[in-house]
C-alpha atoms as a PDB file:
ATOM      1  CA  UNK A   1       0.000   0.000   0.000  1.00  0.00           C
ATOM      2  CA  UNK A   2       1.414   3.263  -1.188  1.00  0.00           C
ATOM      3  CA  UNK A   3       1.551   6.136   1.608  1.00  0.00           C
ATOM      4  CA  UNK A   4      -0.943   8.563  -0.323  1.00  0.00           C
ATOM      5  CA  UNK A   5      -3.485   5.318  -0.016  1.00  0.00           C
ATOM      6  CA  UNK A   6      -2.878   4.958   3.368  1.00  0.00           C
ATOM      7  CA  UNK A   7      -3.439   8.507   4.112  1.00  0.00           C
ATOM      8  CA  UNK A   8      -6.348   8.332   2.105  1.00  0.00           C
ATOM      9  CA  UNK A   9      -8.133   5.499   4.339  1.00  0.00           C
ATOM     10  CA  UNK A  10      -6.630   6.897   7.808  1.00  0.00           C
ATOM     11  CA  UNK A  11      -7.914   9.786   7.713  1.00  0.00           C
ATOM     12  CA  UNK A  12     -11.380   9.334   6.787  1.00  0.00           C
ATOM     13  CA  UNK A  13     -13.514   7.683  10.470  1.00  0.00           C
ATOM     14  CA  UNK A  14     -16.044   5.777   8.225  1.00  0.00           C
ATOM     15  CA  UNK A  15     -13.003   4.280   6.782  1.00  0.00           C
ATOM     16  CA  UNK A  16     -11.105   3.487   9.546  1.00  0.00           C
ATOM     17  CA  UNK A  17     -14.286   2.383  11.220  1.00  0.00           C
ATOM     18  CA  UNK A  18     -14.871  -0.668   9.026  1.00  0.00           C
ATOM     19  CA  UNK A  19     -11.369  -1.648   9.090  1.00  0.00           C
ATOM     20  CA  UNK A  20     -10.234  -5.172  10.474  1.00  0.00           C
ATOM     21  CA  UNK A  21      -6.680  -5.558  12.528  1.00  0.00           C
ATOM     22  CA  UNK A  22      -4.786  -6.465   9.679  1.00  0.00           C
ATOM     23  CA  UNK A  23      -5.831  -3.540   7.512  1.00  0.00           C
ATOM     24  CA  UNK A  24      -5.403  -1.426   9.797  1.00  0.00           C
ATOM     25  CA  UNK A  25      -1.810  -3.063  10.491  1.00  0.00           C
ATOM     26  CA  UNK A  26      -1.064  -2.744   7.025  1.00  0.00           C
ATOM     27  CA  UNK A  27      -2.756   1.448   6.940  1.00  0.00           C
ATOM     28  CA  UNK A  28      -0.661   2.414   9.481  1.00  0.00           C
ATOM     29  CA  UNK A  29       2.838   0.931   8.470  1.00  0.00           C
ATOM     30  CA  UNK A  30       2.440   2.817   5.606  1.00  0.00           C
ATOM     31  CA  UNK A  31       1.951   5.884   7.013  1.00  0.00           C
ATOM     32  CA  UNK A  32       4.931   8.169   7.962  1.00  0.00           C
ATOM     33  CA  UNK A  33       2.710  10.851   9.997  1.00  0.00           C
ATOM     34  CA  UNK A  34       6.266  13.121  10.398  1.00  0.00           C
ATOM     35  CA  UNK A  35       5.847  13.898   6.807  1.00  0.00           C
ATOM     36  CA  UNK A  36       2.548  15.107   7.007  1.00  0.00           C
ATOM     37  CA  UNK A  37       1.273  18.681   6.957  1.00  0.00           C
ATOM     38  CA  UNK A  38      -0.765  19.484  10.133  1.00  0.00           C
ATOM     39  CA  UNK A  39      -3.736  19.329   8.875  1.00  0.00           C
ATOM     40  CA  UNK A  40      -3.589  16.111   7.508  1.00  0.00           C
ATOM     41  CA  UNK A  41      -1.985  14.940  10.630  1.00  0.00           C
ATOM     42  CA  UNK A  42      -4.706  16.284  12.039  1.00  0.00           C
ATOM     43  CA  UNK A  43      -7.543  14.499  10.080  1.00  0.00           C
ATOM     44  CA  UNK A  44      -5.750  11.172  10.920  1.00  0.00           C
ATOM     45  CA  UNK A  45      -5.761  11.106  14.288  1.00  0.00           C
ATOM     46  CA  UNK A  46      -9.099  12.220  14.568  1.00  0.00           C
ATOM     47  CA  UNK A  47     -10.339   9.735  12.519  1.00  0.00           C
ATOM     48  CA  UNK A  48      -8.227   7.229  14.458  1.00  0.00           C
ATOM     49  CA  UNK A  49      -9.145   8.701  17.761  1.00  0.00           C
ATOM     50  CA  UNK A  50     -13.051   7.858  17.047  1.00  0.00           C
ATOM     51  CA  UNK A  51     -12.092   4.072  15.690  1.00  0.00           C
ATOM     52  CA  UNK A  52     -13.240   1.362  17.984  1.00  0.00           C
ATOM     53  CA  UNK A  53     -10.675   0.219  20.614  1.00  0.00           C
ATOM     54  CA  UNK A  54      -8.841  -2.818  18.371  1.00  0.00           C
ATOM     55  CA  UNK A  55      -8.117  -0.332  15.647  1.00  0.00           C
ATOM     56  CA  UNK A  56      -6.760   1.952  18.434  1.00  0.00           C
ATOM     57  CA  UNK A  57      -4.369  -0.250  19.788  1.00  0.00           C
ATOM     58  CA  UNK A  58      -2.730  -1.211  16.167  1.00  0.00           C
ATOM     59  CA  UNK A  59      -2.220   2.223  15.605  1.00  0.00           C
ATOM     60  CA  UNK A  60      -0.620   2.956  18.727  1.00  0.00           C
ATOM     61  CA  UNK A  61       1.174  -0.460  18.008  1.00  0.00           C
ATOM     62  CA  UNK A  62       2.688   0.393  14.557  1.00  0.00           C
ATOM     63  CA  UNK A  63       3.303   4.172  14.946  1.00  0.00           C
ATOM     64  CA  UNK A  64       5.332   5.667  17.588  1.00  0.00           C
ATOM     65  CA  UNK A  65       2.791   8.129  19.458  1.00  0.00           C
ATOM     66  CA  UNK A  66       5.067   9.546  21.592  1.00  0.00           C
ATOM     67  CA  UNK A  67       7.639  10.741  18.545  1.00  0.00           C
ATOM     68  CA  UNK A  68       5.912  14.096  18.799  1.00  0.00           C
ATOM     69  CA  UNK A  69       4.043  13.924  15.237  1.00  0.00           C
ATOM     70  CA  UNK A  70       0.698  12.928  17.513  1.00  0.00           C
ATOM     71  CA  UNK A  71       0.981  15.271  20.536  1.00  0.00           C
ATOM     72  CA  UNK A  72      -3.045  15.252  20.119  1.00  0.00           C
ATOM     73  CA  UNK A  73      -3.617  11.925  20.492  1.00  0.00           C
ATOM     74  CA  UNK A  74      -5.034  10.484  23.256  1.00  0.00           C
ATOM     75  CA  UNK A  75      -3.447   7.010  23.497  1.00  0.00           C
ATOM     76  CA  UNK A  76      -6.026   3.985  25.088  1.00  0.00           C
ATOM     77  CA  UNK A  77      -6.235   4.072  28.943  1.00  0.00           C
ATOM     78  CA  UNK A  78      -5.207   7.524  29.371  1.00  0.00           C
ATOM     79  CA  UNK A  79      -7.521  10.524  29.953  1.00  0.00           C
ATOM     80  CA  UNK A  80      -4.703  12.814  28.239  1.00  0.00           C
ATOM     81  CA  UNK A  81      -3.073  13.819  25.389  1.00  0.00           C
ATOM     82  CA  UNK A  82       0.244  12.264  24.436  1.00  0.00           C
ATOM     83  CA  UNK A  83       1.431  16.519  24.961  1.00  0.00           C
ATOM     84  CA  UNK A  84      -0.198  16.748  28.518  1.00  0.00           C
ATOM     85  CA  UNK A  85       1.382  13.343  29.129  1.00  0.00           C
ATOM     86  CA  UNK A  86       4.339  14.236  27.998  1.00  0.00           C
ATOM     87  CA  UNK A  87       4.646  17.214  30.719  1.00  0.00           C
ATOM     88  CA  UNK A  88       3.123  15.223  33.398  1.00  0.00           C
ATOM     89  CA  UNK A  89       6.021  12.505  33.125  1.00  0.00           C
ATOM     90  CA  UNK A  90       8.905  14.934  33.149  1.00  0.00           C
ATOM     91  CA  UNK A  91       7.518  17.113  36.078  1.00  0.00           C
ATOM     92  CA  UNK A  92       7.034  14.138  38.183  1.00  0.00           C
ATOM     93  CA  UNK A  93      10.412  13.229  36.932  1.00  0.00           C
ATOM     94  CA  UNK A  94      12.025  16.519  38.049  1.00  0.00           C
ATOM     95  CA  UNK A  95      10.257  16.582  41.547  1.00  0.00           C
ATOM     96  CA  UNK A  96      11.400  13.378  42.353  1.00  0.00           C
ATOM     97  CA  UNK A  97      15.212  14.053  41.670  1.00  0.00           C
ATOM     98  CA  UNK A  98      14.946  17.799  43.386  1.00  0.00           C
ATOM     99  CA  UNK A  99      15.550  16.525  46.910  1.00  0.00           C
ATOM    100  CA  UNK A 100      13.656  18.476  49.791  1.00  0.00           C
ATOM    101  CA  UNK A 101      14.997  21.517  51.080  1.00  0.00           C
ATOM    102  CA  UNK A 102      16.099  20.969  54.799  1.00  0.00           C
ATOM    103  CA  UNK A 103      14.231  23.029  57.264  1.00  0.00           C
ATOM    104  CA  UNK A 104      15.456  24.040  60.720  1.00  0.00           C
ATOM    105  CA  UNK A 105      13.609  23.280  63.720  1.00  0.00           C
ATOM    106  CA  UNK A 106      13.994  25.367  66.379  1.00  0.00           C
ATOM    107  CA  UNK A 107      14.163  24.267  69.684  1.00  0.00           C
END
């Protein structure tokens, strides 16, 4: 499947809707969503974000959501975007390795 087809099915939701696993396997390893404009990117993963739950988890199988091409997807299980997430992760990260500031007690 050539990448213009694959774009062509992804980013339609009635398309990607009737899809079975190994279409959509095949869809999405032909897609290479860092060369796509924004709004095409954009048109994917909405279309992908609407797709029942088995389509969901191919996609997030055969493209790498957290390579910063789909910031605005919200990957299965989370209640975030992959942007939000993103941020969460590395703040956590950072208040865990700042250690406490010492306070002193007075007696």
């Amino acid at each position: 499947m050539s990448p213009v087809e694959a774009l062509s099915i992804a980013s339609d939701s009635d398309a990607v809707a009737k899809l079975n696993v190994a279409e959509a396997a095949e869809v999405f390893q032909a897609l290479v969503l860092e060369n796509l404009p924004p709004d095409q990117l954009e048109q994917v993963i909405a279309a992908v974000q609407d797709a029942p739950l088995e389509i969901r988890q191919v996609f997030e199988k055969e493209i790498n959501v957290f390579g910063g091409a789909a910031d605005n997807y919200v990957p299965v299980g989370s209640s975030v975007d992959v942007k939000t997430r993103r941020v969460i992760v590395v703040t956590t990260a950072f208040m865990i390795a700042i250690p406490p500031v010492p306070t002193r007690r007075k007696i």
